[in-house]
Protein backbone atom coordinates (compact mmCIF):
# COMPACT_ATOMS: atom_id res chain seq x y z
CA UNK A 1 -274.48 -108.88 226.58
CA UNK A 2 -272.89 -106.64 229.38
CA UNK A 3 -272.89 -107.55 232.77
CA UNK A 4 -275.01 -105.17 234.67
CA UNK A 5 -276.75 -104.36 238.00
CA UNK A 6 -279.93 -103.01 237.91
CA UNK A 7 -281.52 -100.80 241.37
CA UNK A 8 -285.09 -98.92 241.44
CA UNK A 9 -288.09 -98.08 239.42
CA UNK A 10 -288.94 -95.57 237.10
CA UNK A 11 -286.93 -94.03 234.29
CA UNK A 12 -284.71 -96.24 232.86
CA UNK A 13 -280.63 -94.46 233.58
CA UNK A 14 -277.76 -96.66 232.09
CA UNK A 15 -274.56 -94.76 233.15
CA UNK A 16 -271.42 -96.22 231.56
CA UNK A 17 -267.87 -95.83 233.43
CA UNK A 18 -264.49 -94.71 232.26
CA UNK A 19 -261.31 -96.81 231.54
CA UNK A 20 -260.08 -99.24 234.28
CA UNK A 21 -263.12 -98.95 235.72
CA UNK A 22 -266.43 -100.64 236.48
CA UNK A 23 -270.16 -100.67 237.33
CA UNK A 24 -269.56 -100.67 240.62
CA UNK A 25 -267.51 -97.49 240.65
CA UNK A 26 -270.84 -95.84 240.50
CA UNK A 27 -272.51 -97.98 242.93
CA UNK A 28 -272.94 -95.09 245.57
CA UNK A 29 -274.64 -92.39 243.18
CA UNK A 30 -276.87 -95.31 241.41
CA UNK A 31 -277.98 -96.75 244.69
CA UNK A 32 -279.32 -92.65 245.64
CA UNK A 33 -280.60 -92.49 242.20
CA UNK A 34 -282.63 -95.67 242.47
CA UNK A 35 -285.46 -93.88 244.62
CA UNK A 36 -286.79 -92.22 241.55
CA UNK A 37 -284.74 -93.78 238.34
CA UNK A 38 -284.22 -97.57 237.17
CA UNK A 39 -280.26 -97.34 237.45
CA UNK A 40 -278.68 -99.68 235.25
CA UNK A 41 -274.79 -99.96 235.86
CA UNK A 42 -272.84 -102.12 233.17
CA UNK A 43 -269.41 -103.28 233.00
CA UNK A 44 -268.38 -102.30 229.60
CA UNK A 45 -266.55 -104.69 227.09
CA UNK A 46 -263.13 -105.70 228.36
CA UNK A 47 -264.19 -104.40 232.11
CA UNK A 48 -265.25 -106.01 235.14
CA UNK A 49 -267.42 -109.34 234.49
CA UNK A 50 -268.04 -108.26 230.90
CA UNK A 51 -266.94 -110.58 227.96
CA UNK A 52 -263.57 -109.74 226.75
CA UNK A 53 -263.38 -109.24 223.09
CA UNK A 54 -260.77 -108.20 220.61
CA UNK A 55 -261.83 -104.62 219.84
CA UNK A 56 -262.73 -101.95 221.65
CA UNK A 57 -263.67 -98.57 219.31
CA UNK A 58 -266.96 -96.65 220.47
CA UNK A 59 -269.58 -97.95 217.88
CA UNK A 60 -268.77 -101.58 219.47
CA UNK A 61 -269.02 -99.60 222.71
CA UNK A 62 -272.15 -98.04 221.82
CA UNK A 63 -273.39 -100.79 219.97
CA UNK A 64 -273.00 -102.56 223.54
CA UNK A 65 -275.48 -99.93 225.49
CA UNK A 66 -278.08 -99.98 222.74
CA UNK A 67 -279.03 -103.64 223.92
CA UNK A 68 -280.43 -101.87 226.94
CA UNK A 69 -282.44 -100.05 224.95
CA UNK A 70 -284.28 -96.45 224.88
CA UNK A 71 -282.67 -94.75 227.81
CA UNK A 72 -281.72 -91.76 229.57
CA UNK A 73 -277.29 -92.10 229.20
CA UNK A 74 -274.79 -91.06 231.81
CA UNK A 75 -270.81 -91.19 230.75
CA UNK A 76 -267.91 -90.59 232.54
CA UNK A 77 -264.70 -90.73 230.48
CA UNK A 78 -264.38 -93.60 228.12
CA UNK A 79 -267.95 -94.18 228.97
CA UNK A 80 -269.06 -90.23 227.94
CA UNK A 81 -267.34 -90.95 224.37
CA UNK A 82 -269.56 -94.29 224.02
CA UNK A 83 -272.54 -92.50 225.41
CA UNK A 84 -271.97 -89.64 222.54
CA UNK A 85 -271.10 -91.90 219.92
CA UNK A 86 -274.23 -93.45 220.68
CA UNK A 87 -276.68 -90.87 220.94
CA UNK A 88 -274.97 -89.25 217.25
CA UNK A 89 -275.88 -92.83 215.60
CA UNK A 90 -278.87 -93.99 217.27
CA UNK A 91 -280.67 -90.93 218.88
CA UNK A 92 -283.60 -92.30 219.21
CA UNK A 93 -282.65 -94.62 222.08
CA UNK A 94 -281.68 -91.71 223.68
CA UNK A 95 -283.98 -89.91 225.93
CA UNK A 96 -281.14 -87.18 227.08
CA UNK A 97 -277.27 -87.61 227.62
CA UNK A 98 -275.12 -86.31 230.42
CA UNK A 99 -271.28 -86.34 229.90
CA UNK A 100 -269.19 -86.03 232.32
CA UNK A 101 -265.60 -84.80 232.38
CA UNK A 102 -264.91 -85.70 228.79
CA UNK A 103 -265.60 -83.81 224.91
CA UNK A 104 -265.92 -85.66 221.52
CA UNK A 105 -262.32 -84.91 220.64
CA UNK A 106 -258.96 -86.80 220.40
CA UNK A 107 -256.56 -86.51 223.22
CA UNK A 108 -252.95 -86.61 222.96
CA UNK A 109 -251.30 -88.22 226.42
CA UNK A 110 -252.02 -91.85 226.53
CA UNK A 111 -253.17 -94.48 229.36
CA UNK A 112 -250.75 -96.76 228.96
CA UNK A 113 -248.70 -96.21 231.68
CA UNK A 114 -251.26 -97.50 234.21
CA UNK A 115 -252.24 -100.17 232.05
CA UNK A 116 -248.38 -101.13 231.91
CA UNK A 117 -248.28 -100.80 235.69
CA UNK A 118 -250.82 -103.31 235.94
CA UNK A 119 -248.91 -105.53 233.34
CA UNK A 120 -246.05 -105.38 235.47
CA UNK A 121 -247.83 -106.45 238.81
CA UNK A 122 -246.78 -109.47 240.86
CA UNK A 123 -250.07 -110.44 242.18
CA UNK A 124 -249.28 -114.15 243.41
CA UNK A 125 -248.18 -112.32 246.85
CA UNK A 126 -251.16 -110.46 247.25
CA UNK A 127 -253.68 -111.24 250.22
CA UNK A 128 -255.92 -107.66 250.24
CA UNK A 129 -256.27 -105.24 247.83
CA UNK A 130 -254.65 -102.64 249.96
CA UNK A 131 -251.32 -104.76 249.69
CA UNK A 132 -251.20 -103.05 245.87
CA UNK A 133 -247.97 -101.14 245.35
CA UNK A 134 -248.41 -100.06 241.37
CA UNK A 135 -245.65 -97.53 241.72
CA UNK A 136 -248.10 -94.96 241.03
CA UNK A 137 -250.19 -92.05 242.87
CA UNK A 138 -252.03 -93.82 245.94
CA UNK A 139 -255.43 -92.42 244.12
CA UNK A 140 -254.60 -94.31 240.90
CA UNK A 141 -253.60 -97.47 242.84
CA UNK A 142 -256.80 -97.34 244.76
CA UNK A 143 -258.72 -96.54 241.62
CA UNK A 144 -257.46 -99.66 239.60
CA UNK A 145 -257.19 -102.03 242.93
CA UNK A 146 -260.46 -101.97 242.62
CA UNK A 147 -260.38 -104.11 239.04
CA UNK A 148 -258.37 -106.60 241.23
CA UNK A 149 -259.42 -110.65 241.56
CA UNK A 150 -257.29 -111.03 244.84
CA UNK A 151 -258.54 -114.48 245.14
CA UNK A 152 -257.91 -115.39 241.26
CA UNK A 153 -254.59 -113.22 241.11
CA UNK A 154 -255.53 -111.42 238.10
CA UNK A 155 -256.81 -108.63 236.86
CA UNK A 156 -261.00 -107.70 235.65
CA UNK A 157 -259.66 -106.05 232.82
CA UNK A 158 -258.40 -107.47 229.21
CA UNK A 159 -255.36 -105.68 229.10
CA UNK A 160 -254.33 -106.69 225.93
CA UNK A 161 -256.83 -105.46 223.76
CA UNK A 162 -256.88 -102.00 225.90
CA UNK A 163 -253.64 -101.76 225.30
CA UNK A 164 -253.64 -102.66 221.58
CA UNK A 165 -257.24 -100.74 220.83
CA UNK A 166 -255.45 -97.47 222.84
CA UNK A 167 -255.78 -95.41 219.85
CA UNK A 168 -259.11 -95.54 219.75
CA UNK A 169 -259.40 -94.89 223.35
CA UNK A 170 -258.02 -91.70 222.75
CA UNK A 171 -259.41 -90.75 220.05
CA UNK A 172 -263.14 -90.01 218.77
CA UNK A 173 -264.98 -91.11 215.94
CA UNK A 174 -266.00 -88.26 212.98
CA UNK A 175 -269.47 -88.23 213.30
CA UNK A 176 -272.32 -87.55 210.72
CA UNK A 177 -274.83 -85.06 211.92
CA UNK A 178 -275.73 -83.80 215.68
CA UNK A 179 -277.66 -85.21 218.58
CA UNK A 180 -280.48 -82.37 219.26
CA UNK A 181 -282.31 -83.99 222.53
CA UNK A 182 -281.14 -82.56 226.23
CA UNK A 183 -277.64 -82.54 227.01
CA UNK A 184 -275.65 -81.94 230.28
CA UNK A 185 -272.14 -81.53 230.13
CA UNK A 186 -270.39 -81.94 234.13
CA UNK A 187 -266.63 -81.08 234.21
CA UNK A 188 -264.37 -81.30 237.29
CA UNK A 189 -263.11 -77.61 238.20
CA UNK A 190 -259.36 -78.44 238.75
CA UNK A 191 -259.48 -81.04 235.59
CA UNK A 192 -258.33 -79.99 232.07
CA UNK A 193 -260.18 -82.81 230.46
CA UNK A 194 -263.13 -80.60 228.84
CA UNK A 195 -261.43 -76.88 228.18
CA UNK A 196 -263.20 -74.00 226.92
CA UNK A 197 -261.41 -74.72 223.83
CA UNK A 198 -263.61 -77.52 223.48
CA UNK A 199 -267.00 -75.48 223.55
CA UNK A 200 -267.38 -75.02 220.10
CA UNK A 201 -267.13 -78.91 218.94
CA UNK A 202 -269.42 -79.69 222.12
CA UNK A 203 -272.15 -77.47 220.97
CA UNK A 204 -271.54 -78.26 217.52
CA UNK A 205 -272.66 -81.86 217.63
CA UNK A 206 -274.70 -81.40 221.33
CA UNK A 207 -276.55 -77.88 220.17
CA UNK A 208 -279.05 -78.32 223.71
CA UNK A 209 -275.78 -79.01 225.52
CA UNK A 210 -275.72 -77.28 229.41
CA UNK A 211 -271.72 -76.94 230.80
CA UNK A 212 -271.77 -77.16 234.12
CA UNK A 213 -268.67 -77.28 236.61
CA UNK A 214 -268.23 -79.21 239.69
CA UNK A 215 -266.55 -77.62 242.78
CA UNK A 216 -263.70 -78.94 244.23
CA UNK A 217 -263.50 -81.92 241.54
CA UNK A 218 -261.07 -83.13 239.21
CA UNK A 219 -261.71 -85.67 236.55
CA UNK A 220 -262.85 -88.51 238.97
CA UNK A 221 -265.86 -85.89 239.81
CA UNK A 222 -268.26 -88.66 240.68
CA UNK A 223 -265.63 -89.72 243.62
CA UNK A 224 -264.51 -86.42 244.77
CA UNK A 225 -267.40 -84.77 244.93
CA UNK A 226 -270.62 -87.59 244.66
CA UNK A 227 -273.37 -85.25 246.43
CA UNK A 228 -272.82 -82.48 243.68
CA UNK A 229 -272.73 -85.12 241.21
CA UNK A 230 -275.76 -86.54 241.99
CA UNK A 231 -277.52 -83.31 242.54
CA UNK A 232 -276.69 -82.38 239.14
CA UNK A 233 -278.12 -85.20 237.76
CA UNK A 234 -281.12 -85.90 239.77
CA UNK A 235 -282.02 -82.54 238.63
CA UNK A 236 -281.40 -82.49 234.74
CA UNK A 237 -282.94 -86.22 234.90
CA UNK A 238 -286.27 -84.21 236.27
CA UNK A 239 -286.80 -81.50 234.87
């Protein structure tokens, strides 16, 4: 079972999180959304205070949200490609799915050098959080710092299986069929993770799928633009 915070009443919203990241990440929008929604936040598999297992494709990572069961799904990233693996082979625990800043397709770059970063880390030294020196973009650093045990000088992230399970990451599954029930689609407007390349295979297996683009916001939308975020899916989660 995931590790998860739960906020609110009403309509049950599990929103998964991308890789590196946790339930917390989405703390701020969750906490807004818990005057009308249940907001369920999990850590997934291999994240945060989740159990660390030896595989990580998207039908264990769906499997994984089906425990909470029939649902409204949010996914950002990693977490979008569970979310639509698991509304394509169990739709009927899904009440309506918004993605966010990801499609159903393989990419080609690779996460690894973060996740080697990380790997490489001296974190005996380390006091704060904000003592982090990754080599890497401050916004990275302060992304992943955030995975950081200071006090247990390690990381809340099973590295190794991330790292050997990357593929998958990447990639996406070859589903069977579509998911027909109401779908939001949020993409960052300086991100290239969903293109308009990627249309046709969205609306291909998401047919009620709405694109929608968030100003000012690259693939981190949820932290570099939260209001709009939030806006976007209050409204599509009451229509």
């Amino acid at each position: 079972m995931l590790n998860a915070t739960t906020q609110g009443q009403g309509d049950k919203v599990v929103i998964a999180h991308g890789l590196y990241g946790s339930g917390r990440n989405w703390g701020v929008i969750a906490k807004r959304l818990s005057d009308a929604f249940t907001v369920i936040t999990p850590d997934m598999r291999n994240h945060g205070d989740s159990p660390n297992l030896d595989t990580h494709s998207y039908q264990d990572l769906a499997e994984d949200l089906a425990a909470f069961g029939p649902a409204h799904y949010v996914g950002h990233s990693m977490g979008g490609k569970a979310v639509m693996t698991l509304a394509l082979t169990q739709p009927a625990l899904v009440q309506s799915l918004a993605i966010l800043d990801i499609a159903p397709v393989a990419y080609s770059h690779s996460q690894m050098e973060p996740l080697e970063a990380m790997r490489r880390a001296d974190l005996s030294t380390l006091t704060r959080r904000s003592e982090l020196d990754l080599g890497l973009d401050p916004a990275t650093t302060a992304f992943l710092a955030q995975s950081l045990d200071v006090a247990g000088q390690r990381w809340r992230l099973n590295l190794d299986t991330l790292a050997d399970e990357m593929p998958k990451i990447m990639g996406f599954p070859d589903p069977d069929g579509a998911y027909t029930g109401r779908t939001l689609v949020l993409r960052g407007e300086t991100s290239d993770y969903v293109r308009p390349d990627h249309e046709e295979k969205i609306r291909a297996l998401f047919p009620k799928a709405r694109i929608e683009t968030i100003p000012g916001a690259g693939h981190w939308l949820h932290a570099d633009n939260p209001r709009e975020v939030e806006a976007a899916l209050r409204g599509f989660l009451s229509p």
